[in-house]
C-alpha atoms as a PDB file:
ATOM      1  CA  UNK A   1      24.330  -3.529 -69.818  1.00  0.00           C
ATOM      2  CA  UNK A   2      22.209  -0.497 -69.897  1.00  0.00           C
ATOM      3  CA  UNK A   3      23.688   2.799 -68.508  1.00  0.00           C
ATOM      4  CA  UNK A   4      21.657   5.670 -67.495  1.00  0.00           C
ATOM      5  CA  UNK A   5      22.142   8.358 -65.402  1.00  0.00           C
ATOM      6  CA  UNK A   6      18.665   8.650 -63.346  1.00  0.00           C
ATOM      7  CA  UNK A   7      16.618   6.414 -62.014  1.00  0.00           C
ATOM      8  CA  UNK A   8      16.601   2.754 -60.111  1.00  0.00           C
ATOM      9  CA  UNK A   9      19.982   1.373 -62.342  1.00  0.00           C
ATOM     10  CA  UNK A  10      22.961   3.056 -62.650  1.00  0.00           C
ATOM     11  CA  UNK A  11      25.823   1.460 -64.189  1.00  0.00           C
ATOM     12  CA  UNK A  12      24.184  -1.569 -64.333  1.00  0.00           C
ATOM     13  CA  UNK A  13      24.103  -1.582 -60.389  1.00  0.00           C
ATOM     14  CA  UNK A  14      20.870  -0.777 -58.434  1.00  0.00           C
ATOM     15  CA  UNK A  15      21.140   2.678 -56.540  1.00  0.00           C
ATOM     16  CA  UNK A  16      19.694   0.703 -52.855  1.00  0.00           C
ATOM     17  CA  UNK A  17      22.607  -1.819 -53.600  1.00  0.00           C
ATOM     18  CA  UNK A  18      25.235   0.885 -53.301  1.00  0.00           C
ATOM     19  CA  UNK A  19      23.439   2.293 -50.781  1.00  0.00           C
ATOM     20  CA  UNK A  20      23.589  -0.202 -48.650  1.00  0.00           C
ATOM     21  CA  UNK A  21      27.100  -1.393 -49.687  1.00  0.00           C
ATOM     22  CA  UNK A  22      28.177   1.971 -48.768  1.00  0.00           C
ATOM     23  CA  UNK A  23      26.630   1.605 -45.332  1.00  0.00           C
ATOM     24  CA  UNK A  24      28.679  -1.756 -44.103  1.00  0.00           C
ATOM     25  CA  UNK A  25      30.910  -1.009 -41.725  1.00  0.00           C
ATOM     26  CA  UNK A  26      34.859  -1.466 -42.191  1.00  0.00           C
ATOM     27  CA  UNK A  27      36.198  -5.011 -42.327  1.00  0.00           C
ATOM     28  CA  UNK A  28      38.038  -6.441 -39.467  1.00  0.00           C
ATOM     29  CA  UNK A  29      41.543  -6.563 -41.244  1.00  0.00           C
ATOM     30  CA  UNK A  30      41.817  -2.922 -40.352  1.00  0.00           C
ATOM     31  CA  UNK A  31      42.436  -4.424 -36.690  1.00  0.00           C
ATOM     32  CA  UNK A  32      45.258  -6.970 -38.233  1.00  0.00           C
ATOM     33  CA  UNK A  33      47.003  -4.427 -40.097  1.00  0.00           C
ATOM     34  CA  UNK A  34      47.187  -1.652 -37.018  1.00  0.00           C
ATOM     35  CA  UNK A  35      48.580  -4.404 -34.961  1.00  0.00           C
ATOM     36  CA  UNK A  36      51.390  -5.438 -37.262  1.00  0.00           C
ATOM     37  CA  UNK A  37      52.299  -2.427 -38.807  1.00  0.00           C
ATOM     38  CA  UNK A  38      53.087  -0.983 -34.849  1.00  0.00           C
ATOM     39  CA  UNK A  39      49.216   1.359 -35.090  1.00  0.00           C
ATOM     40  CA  UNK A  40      46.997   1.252 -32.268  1.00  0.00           C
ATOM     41  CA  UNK A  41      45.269  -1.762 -32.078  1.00  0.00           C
ATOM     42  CA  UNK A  42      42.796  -1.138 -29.022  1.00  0.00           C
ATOM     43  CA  UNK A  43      41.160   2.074 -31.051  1.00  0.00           C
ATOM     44  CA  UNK A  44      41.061  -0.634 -34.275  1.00  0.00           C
ATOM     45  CA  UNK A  45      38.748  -2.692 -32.297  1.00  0.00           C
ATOM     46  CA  UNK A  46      36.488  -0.032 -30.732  1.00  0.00           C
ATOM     47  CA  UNK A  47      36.058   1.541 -34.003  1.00  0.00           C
ATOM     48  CA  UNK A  48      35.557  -2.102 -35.880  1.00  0.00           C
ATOM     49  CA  UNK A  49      32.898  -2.831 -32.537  1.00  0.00           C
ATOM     50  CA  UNK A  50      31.053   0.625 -32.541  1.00  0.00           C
ATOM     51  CA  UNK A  51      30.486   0.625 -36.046  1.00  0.00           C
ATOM     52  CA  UNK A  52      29.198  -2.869 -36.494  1.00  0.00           C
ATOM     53  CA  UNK A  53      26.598  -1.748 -33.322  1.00  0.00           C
ATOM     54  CA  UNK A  54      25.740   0.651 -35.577  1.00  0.00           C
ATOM     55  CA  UNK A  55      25.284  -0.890 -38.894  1.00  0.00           C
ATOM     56  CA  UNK A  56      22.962  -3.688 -36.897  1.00  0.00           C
ATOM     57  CA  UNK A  57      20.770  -0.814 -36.110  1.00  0.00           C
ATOM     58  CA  UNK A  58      20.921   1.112 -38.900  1.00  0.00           C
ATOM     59  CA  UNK A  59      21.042  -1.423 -41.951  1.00  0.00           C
ATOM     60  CA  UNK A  60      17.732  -2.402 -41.662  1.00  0.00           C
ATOM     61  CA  UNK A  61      16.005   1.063 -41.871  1.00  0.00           C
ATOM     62  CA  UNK A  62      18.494   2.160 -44.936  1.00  0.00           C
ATOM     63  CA  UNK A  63      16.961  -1.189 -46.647  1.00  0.00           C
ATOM     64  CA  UNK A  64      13.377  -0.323 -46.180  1.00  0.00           C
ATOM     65  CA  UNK A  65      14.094   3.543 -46.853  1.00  0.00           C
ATOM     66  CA  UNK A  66      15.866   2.411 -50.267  1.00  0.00           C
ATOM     67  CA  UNK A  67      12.991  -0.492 -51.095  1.00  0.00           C
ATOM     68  CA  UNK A  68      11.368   0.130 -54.296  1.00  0.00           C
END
């Protein structure tokens, strides 16, 4: 694995990659675990809905920004 601090790899990992991992939105076990652990539930989901509405809009414009 080559390792270097600049450029299209980093840590073996291409920098769009972790771009767009980072850019997913969060996974819908955050609306299981409010609802058993007593949280609230309803603002889970709307968070979980909003920002998968946003990820469909914005996930394809971070992958062409980040194309190389």
């Amino acid at each position: 694995m080559r390792v270097k601090s600049r450029g299209r790899h980093l840590l073996g990992i291409g920098v769009p990659r972790k771009i767009a991992a980072n850019a997913l939105p969060c996974t819908p076990s955050a609306y299981i675990m409010a609802r058993l652990l007593g949280g609230d539930h309803h603002v889970a989901a709307r968070i979980i809905s909003v920002q998968t509405a946003l990820a469909v809009a914005t996930m394809p414009l971070i992958l062409v920004l980040t194309a190389q």
